[in-house]
C-alpha atoms as a PDB file:
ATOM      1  CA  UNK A   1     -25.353 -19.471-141.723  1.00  0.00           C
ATOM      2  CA  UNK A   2     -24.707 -19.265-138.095  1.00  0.00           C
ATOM      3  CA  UNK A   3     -28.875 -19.424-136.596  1.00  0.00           C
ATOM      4  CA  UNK A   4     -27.260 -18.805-133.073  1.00  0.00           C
ATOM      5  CA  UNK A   5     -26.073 -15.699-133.998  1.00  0.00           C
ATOM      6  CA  UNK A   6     -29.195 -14.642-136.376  1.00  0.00           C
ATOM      7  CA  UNK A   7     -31.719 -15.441-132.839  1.00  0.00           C
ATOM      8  CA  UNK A   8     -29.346 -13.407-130.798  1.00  0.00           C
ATOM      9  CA  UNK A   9     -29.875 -10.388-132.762  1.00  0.00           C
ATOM     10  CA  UNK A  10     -33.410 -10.807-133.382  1.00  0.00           C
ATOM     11  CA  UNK A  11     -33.608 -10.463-129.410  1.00  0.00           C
ATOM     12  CA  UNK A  12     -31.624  -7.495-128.921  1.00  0.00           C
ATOM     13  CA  UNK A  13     -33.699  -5.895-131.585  1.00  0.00           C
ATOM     14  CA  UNK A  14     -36.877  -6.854-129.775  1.00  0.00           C
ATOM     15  CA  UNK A  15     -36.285  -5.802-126.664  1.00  0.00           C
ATOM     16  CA  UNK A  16     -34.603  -2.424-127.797  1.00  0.00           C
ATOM     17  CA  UNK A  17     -38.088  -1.866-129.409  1.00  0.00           C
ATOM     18  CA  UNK A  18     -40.249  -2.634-126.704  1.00  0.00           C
ATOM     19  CA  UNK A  19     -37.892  -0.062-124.286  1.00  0.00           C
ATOM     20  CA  UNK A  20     -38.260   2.527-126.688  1.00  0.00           C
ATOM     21  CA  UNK A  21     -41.727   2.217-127.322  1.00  0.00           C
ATOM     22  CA  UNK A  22     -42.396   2.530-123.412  1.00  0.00           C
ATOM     23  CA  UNK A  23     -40.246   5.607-123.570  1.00  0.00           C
ATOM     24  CA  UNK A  24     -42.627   6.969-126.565  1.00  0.00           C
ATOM     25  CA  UNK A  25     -45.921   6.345-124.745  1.00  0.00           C
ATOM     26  CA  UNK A  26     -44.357   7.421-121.404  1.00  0.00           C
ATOM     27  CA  UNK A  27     -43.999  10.488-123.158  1.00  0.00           C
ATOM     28  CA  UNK A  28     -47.763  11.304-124.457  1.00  0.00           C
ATOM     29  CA  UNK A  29     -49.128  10.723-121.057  1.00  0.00           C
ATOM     30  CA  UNK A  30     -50.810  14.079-120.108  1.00  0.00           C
ATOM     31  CA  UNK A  31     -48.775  15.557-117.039  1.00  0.00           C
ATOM     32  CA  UNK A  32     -50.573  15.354-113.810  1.00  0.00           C
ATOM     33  CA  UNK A  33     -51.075  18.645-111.569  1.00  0.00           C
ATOM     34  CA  UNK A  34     -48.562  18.323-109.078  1.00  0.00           C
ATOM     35  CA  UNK A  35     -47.982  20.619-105.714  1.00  0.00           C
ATOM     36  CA  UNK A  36     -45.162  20.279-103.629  1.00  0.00           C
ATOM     37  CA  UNK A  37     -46.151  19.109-100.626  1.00  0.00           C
ATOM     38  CA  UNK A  38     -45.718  20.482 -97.370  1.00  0.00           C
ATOM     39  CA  UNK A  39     -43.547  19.017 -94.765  1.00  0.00           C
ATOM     40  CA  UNK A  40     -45.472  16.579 -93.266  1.00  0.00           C
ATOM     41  CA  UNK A  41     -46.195  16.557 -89.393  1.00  0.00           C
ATOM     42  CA  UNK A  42     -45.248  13.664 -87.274  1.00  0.00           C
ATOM     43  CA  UNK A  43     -47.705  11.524 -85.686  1.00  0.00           C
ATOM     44  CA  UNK A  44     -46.850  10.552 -82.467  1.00  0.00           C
ATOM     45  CA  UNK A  45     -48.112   7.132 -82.726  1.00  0.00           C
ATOM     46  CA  UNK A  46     -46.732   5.566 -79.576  1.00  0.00           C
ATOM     47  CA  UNK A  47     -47.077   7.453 -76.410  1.00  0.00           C
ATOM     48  CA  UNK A  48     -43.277   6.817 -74.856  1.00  0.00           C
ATOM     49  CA  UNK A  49     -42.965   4.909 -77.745  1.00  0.00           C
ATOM     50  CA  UNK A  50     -40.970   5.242 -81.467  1.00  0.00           C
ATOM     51  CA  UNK A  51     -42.794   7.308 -83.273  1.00  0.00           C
ATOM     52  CA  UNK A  52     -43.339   7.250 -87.312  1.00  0.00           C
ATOM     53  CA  UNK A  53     -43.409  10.154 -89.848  1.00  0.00           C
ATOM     54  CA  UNK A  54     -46.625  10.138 -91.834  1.00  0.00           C
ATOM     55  CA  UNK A  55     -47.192  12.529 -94.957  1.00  0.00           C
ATOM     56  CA  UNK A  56     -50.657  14.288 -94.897  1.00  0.00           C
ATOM     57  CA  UNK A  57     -50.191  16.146 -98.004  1.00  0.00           C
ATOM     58  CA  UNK A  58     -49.228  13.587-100.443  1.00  0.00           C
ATOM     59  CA  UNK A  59     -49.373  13.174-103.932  1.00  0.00           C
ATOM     60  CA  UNK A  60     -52.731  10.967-104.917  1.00  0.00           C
ATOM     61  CA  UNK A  61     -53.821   9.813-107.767  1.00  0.00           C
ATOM     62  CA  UNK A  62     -57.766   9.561-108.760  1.00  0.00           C
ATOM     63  CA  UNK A  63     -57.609   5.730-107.886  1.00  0.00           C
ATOM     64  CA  UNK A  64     -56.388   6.341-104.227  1.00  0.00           C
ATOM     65  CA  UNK A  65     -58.311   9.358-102.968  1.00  0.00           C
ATOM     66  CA  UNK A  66     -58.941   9.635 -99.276  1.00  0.00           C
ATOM     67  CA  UNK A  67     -56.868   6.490 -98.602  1.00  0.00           C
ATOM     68  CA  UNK A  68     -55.938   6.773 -95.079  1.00  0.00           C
ATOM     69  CA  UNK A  69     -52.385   7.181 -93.898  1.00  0.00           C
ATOM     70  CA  UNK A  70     -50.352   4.217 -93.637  1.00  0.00           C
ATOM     71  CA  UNK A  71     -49.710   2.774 -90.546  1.00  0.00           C
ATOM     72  CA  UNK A  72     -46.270   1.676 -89.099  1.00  0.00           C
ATOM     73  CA  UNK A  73     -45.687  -0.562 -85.934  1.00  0.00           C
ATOM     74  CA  UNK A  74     -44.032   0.565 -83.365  1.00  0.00           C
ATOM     75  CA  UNK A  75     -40.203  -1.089 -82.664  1.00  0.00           C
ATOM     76  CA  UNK A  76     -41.018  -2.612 -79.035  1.00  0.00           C
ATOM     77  CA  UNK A  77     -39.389  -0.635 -76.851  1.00  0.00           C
ATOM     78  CA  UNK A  78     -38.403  -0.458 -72.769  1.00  0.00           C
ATOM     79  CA  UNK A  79     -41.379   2.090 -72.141  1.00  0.00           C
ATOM     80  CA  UNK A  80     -43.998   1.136 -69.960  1.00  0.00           C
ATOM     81  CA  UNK A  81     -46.647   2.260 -72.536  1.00  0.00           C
ATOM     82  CA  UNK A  82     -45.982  -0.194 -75.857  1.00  0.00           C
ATOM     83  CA  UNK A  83     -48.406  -1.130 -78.390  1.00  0.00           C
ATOM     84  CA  UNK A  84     -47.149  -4.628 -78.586  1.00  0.00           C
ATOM     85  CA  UNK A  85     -46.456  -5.294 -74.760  1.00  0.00           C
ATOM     86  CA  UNK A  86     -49.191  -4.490 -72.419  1.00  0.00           C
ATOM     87  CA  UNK A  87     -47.755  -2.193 -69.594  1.00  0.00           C
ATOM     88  CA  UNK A  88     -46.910  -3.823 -66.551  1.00  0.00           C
ATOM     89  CA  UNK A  89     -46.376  -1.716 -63.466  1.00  0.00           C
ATOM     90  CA  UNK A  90     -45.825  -2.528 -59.410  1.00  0.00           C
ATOM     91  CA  UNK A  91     -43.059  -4.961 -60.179  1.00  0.00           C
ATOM     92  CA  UNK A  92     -40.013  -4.243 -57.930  1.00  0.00           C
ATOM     93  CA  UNK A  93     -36.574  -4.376 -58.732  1.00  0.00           C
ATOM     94  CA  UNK A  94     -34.639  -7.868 -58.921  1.00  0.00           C
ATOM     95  CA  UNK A  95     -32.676  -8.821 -55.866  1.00  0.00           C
ATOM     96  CA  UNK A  96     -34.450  -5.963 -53.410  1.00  0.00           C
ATOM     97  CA  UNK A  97     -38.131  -7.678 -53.324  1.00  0.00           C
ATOM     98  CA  UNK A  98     -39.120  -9.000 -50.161  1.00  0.00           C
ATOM     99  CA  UNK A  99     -42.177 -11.505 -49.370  1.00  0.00           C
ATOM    100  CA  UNK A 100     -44.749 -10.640 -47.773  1.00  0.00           C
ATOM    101  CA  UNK A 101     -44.120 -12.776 -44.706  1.00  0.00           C
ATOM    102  CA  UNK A 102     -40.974 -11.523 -44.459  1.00  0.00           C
ATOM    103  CA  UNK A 103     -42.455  -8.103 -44.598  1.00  0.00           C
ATOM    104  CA  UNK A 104     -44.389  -8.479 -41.481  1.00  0.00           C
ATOM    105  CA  UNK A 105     -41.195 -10.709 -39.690  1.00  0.00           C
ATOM    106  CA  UNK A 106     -39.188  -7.390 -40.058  1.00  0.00           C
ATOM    107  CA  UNK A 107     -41.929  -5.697 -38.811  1.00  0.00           C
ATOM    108  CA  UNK A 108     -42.449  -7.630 -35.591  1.00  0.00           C
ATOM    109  CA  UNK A 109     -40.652  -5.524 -32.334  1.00  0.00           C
ATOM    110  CA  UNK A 110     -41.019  -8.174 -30.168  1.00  0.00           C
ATOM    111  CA  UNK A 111     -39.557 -11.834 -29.451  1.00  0.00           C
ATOM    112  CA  UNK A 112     -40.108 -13.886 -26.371  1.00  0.00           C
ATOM    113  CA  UNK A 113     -38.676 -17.446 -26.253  1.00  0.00           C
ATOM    114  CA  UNK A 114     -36.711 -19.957 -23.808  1.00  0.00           C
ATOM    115  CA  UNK A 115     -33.469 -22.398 -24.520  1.00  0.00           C
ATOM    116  CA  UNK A 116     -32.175 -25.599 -23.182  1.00  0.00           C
ATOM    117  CA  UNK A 117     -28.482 -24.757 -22.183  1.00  0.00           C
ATOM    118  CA  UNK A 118     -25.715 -27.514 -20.794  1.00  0.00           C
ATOM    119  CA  UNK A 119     -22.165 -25.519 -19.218  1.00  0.00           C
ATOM    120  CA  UNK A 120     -19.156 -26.384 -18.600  1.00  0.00           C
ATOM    121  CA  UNK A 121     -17.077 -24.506 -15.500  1.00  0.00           C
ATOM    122  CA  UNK A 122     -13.625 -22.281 -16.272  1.00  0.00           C
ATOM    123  CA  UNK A 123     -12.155 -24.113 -13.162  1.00  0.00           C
ATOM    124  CA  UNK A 124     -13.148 -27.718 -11.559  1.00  0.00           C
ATOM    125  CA  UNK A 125      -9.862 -28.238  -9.542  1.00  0.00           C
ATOM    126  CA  UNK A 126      -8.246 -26.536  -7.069  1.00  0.00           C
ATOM    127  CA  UNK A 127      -5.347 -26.726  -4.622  1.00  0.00           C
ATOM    128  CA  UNK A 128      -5.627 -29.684  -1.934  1.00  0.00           C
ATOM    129  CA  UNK A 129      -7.213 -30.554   1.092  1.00  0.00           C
ATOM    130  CA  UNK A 130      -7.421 -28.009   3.448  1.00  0.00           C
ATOM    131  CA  UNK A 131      -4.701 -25.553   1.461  1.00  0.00           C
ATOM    132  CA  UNK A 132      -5.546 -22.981  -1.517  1.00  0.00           C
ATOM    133  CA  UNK A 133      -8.670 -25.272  -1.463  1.00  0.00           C
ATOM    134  CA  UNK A 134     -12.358 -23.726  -2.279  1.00  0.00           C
ATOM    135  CA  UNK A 135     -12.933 -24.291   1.308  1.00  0.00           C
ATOM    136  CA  UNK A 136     -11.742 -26.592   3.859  1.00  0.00           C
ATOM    137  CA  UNK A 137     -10.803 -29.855   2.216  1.00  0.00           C
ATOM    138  CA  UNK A 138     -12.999 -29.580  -1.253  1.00  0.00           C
ATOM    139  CA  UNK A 139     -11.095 -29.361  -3.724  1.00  0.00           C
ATOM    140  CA  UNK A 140     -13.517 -30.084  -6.908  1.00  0.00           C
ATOM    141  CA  UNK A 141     -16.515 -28.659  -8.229  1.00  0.00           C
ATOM    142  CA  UNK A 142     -18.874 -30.700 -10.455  1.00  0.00           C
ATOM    143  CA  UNK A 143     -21.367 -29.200 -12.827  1.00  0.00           C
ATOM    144  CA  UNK A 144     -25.250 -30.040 -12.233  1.00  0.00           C
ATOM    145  CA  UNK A 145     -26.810 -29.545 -15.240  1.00  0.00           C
ATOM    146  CA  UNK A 146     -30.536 -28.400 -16.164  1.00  0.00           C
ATOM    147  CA  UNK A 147     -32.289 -30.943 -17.256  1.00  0.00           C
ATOM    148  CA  UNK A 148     -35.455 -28.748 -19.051  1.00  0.00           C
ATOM    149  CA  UNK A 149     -35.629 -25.608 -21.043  1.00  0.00           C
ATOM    150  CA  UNK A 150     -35.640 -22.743 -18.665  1.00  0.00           C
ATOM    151  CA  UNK A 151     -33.514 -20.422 -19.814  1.00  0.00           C
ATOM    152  CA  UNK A 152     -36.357 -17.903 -20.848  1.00  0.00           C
ATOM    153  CA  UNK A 153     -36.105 -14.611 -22.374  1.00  0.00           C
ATOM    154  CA  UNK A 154     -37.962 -11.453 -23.531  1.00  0.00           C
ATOM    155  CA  UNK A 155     -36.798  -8.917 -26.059  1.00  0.00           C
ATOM    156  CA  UNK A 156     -37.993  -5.597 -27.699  1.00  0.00           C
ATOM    157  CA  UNK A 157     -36.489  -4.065 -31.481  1.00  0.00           C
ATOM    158  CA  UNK A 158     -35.441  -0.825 -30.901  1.00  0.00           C
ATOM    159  CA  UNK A 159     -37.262   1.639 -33.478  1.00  0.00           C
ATOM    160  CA  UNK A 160     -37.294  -1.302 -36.302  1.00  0.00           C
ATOM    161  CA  UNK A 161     -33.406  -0.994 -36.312  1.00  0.00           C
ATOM    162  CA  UNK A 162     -31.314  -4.827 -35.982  1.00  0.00           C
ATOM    163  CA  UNK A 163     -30.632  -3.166 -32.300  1.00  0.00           C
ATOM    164  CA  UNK A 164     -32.652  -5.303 -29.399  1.00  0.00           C
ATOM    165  CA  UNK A 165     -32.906  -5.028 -25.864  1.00  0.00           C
ATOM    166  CA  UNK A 166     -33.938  -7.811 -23.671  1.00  0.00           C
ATOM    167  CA  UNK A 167     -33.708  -9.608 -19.963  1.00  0.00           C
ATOM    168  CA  UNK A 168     -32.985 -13.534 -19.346  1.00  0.00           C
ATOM    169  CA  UNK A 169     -32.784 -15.866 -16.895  1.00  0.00           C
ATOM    170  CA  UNK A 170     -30.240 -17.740 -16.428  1.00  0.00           C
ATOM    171  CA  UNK A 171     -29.265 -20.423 -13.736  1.00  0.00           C
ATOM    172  CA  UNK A 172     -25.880 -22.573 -13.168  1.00  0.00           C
ATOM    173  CA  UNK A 173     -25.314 -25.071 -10.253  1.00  0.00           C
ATOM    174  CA  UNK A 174     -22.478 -26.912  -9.381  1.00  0.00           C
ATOM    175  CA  UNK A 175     -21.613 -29.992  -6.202  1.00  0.00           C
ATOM    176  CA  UNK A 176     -18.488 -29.401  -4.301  1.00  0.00           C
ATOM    177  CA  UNK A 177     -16.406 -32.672  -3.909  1.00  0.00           C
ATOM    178  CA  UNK A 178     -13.376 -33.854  -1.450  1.00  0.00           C
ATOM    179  CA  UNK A 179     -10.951 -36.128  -2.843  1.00  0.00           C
ATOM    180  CA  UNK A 180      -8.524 -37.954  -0.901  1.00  0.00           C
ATOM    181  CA  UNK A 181      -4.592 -38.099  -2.000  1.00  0.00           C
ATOM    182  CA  UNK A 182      -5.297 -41.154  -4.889  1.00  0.00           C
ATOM    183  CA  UNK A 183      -7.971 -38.496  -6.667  1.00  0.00           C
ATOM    184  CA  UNK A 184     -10.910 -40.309  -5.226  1.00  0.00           C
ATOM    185  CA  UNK A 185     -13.968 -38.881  -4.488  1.00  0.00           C
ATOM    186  CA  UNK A 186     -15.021 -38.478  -0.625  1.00  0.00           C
ATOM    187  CA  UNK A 187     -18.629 -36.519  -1.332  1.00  0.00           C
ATOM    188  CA  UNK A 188     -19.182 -33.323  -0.674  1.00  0.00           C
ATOM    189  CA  UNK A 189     -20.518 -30.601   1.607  1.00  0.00           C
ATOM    190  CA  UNK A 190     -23.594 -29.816  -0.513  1.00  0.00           C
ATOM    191  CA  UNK A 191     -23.877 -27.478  -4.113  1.00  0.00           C
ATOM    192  CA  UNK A 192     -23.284 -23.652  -5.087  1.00  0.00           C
ATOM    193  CA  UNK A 193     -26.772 -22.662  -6.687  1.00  0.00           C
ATOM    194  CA  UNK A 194     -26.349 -19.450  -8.867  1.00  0.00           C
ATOM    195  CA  UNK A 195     -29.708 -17.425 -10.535  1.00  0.00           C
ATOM    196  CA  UNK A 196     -30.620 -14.403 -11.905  1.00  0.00           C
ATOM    197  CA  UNK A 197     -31.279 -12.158 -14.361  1.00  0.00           C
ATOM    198  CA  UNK A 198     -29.222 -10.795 -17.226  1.00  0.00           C
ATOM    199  CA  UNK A 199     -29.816  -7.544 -19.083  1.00  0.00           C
ATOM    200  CA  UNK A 200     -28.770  -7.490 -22.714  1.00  0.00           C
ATOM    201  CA  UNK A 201     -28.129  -5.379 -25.642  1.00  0.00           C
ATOM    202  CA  UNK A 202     -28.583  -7.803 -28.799  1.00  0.00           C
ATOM    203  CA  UNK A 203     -27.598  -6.674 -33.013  1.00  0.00           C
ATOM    204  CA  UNK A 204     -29.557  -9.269 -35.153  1.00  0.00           C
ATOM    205  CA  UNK A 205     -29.313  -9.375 -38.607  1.00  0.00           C
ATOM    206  CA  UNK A 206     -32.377 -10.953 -40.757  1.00  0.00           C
ATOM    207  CA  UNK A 207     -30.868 -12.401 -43.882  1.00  0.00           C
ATOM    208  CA  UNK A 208     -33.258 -13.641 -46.996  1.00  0.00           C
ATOM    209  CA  UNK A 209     -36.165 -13.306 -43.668  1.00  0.00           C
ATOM    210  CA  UNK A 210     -35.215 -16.893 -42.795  1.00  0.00           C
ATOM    211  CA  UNK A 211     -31.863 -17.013 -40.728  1.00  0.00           C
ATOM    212  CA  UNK A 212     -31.080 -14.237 -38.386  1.00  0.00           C
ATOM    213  CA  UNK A 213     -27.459 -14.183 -36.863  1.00  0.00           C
ATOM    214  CA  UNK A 214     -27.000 -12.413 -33.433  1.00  0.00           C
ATOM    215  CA  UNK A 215     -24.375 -11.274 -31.096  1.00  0.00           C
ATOM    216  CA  UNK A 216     -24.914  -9.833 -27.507  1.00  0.00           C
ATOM    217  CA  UNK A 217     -23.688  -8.416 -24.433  1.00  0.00           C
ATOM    218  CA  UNK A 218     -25.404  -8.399 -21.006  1.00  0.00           C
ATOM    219  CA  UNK A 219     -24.914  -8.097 -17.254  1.00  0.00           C
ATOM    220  CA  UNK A 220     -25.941 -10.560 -15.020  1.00  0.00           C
ATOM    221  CA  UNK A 221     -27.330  -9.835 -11.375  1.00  0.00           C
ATOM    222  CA  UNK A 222     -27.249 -13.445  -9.591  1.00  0.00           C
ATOM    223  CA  UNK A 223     -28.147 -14.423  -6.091  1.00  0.00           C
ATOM    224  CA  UNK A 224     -25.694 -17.151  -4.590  1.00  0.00           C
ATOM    225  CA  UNK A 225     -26.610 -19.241  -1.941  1.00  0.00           C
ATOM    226  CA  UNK A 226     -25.190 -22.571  -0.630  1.00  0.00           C
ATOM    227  CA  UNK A 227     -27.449 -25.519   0.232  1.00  0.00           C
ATOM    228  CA  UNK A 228     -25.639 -28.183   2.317  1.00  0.00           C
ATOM    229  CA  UNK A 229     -25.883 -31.960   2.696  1.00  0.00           C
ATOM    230  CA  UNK A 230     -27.921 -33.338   4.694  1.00  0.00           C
ATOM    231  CA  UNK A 231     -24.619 -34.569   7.471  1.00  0.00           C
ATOM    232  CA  UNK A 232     -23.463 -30.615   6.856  1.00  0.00           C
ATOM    233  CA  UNK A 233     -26.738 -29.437   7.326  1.00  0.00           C
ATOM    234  CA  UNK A 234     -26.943 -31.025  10.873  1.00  0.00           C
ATOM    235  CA  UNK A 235     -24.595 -28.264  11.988  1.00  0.00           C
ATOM    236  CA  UNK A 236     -21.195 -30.111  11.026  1.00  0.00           C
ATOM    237  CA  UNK A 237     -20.210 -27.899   8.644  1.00  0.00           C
ATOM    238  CA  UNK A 238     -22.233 -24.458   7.605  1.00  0.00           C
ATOM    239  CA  UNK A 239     -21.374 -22.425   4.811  1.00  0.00           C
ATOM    240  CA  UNK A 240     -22.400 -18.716   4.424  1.00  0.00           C
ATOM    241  CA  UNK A 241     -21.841 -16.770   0.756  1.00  0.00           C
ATOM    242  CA  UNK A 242     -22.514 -13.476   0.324  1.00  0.00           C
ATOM    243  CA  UNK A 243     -25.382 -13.502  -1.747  1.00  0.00           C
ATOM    244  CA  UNK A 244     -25.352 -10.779  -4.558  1.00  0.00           C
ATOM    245  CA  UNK A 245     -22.730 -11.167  -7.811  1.00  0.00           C
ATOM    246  CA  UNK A 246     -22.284  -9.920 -10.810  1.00  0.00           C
ATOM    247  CA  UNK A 247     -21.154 -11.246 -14.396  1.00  0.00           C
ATOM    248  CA  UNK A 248     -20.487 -10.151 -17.702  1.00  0.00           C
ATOM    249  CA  UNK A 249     -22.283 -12.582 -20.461  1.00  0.00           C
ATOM    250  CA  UNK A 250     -20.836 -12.497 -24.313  1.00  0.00           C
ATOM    251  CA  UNK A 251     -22.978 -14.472 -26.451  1.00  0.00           C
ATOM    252  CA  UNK A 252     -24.054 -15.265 -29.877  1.00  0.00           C
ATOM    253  CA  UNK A 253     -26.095 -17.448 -32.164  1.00  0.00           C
ATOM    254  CA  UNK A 254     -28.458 -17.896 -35.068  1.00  0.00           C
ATOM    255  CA  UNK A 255     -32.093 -17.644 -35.064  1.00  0.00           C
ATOM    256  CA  UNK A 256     -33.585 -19.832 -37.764  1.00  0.00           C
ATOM    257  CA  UNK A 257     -37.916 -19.326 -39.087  1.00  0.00           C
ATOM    258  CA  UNK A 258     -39.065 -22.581 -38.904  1.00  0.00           C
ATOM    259  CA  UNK A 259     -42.971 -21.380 -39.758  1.00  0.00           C
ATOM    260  CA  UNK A 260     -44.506 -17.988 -39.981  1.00  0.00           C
ATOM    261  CA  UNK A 261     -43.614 -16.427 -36.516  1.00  0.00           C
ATOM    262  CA  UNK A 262     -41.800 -19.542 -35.028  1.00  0.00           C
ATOM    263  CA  UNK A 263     -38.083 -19.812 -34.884  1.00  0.00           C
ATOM    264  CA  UNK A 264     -35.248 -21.911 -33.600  1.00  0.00           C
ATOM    265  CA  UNK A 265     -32.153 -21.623 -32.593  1.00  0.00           C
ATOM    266  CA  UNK A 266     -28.641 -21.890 -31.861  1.00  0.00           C
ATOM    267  CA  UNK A 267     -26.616 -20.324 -28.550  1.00  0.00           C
ATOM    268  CA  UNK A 268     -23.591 -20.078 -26.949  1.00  0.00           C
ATOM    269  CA  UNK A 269     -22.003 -17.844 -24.632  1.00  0.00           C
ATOM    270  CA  UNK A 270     -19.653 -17.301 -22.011  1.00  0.00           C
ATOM    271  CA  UNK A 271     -19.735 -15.948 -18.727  1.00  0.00           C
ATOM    272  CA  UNK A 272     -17.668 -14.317 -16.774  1.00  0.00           C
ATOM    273  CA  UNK A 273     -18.422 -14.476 -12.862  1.00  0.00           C
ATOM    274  CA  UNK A 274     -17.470 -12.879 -10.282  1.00  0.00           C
ATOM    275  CA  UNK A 275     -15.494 -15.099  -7.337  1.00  0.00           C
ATOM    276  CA  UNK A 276     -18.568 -15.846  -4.768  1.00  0.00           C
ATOM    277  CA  UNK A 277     -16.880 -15.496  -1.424  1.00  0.00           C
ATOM    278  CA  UNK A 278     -17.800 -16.283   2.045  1.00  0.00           C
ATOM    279  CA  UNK A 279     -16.454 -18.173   5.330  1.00  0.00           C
ATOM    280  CA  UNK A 280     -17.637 -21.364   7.075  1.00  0.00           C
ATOM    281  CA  UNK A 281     -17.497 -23.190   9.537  1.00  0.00           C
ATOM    282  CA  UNK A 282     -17.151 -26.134  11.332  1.00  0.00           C
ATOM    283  CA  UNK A 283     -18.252 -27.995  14.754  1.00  0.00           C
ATOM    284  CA  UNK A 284     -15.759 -30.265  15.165  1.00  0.00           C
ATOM    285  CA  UNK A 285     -11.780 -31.081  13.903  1.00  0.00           C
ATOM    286  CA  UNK A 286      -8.548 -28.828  13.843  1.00  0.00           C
ATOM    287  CA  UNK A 287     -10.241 -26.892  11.608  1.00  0.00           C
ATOM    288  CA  UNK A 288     -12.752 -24.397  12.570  1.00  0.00           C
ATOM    289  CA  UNK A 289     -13.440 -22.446   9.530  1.00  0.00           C
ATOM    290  CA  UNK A 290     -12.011 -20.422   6.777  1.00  0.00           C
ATOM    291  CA  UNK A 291     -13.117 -18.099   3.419  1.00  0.00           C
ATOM    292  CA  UNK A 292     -14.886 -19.679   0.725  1.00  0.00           C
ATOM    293  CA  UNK A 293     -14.065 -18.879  -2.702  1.00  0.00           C
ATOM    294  CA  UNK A 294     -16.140 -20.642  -5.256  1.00  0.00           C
ATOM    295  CA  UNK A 295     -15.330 -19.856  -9.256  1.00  0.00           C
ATOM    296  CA  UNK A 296     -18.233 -19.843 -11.407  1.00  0.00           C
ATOM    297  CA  UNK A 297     -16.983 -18.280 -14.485  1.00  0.00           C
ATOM    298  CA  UNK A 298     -18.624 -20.764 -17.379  1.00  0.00           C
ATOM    299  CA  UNK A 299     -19.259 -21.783 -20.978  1.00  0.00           C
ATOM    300  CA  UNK A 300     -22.562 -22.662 -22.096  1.00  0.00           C
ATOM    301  CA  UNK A 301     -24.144 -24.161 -25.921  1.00  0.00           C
ATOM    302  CA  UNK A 302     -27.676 -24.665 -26.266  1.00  0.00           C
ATOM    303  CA  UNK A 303     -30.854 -24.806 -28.707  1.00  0.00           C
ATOM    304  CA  UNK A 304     -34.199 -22.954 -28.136  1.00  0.00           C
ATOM    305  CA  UNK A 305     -37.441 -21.647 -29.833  1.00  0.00           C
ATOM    306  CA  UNK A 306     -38.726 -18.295 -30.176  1.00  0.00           C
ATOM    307  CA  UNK A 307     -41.305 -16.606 -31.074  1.00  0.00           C
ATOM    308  CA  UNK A 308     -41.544 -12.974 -32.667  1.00  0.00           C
ATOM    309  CA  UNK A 309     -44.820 -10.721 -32.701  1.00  0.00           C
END
């Protein structure tokens, strides 16, 4: 007799039993007085949030009477007014928010500050002695060169804009030299002294409030005057200039915030000068005078600091 096969059966059997005496007492239970509920309302759970049906009018048996509705979290979500994440507001945009000290930088209309400048002349050389010279027999110019900071300025922002207005001073000097035929220097009659002031419209751009590129234009008002050597000055030689020229200055740099208000920073420019002309004149020698014509057309790179308020 195959035992494997008897247990099998006995199990079936079993279990068919116990199904369809479930069925059998299923059936006897007395039915339960059922209404249809209503369509439930939604409760709005999560203000700008996901909301959750809940059913009001549901089915209850005598073990779960007055059980309150359940409750579902709400999915976290990109409103402002979550359950789960506390709301966070005043918290500008990536990429536009500014610091506070930058704030009040770009708020600042005005910027007064001074550079250290060194120049080099368009022209140092010209004709020979006593033809298509600058005058006379000098033939050379040679740049005398600041020594401090004193090319100060003063600037005012136009209606918060990157457009700036200011005035600087600005002041170039240069020694006249005679050289014989071998290119040696002879000295000199004395120096060319140019200074004045230069009105300027300036575009500055602040960038991440730290560096600030600028360009510029301006137009210089200089007084020229000549001061001769002390043999010259003796009444050897005397040079007159007229006094009052002009220049147009083209310039650029890049301011950079060292601390808070303070600033440094970069500058060149060039500058284009009007010919200073005049005569002179002499006391002794073949030659008893002649025009002057003195180039001081330049180049200039310098450093500086500023300071905005």
């Amino acid at each position: 007799m195959n035992w494997n096969k008897i247990g099998s059966s006995r199990f079936l059997i079993v279990i068919v039993g116990i199904v369809f005496g479930m069925a059998i007492a299923r059936a006897e239970e007395p039915a339960l007085n059922v209404t249809a509920p209503e369509v439930a309302p939604i409760v709005d759970l999560v203000t700008n949030g996901v909301t959750a049906p809940v059913a009001t009018n549901a089915v209850s048996s005598p073990s779960t009477t007055n059980v309150p509705p359940l409750v579902v979290a709400p999915v976290v979500t990109e409103g402002t007014n979550s359950l789960v994440n506390p709301p966070v507001t005043n918290v500008p945009a990536q990429g536009v928010a500014i610091s506070e000290t930058g704030a009040r930088r770009n708020a600042m209309n005005w910027q007064v500050g001074t550079r250290y400048t060194q120049f080099k002349l368009d022209q140092t050389k010209r004709g020979t002695r006593n033809n298509e010279s600058y005058f006379g027999s000098i033939t050379g110019l040679n740049e005398e060169q600041d020594q401090y900071p004193n090319k100060v300025y003063a600037q005012g922002r136009i209606l918060n804009s990157f457009v700036w207005i200011g005035v600087s001073y600005d002041h170039v000097r240069a020694e006249t030299m005679d050289y014989d035929d071998n290119n040696v220097e002879l000295g000199g009659d004395g120096s060319v002294d140019v200074q004045g002031a230069i009105p300027y419209v300036q575009a500055a751009w602040d960038i991440k409030n730290r560096v600030t590129p600028f360009i510029q234009v301006g137009y210089a008002f200089y007084q020229a005057k000549f001061e001769p050597n002390s043999w010259a000055g003796e009444g050897l030689r005397h040079v007159d200039l007229n006094g009052h020229v002009s220049g147009i200055e083209f310039a650029g740099g890049l301011n950079i915030r060292i601390y808070k208000n303070l600033s440094a920073d970069l500058f060149a420019k060039v500058m284009k000068i009007d010919d200073i002309k005049g005569e002179w004149y002499s006391a002794y020698g073949a030659y008893d005078g002649g025009p002057v014509v003195l180039p001081m057309s330049y180049t200039a790179y310098g450093a500086g600091l500023n300071w905005r308020f």
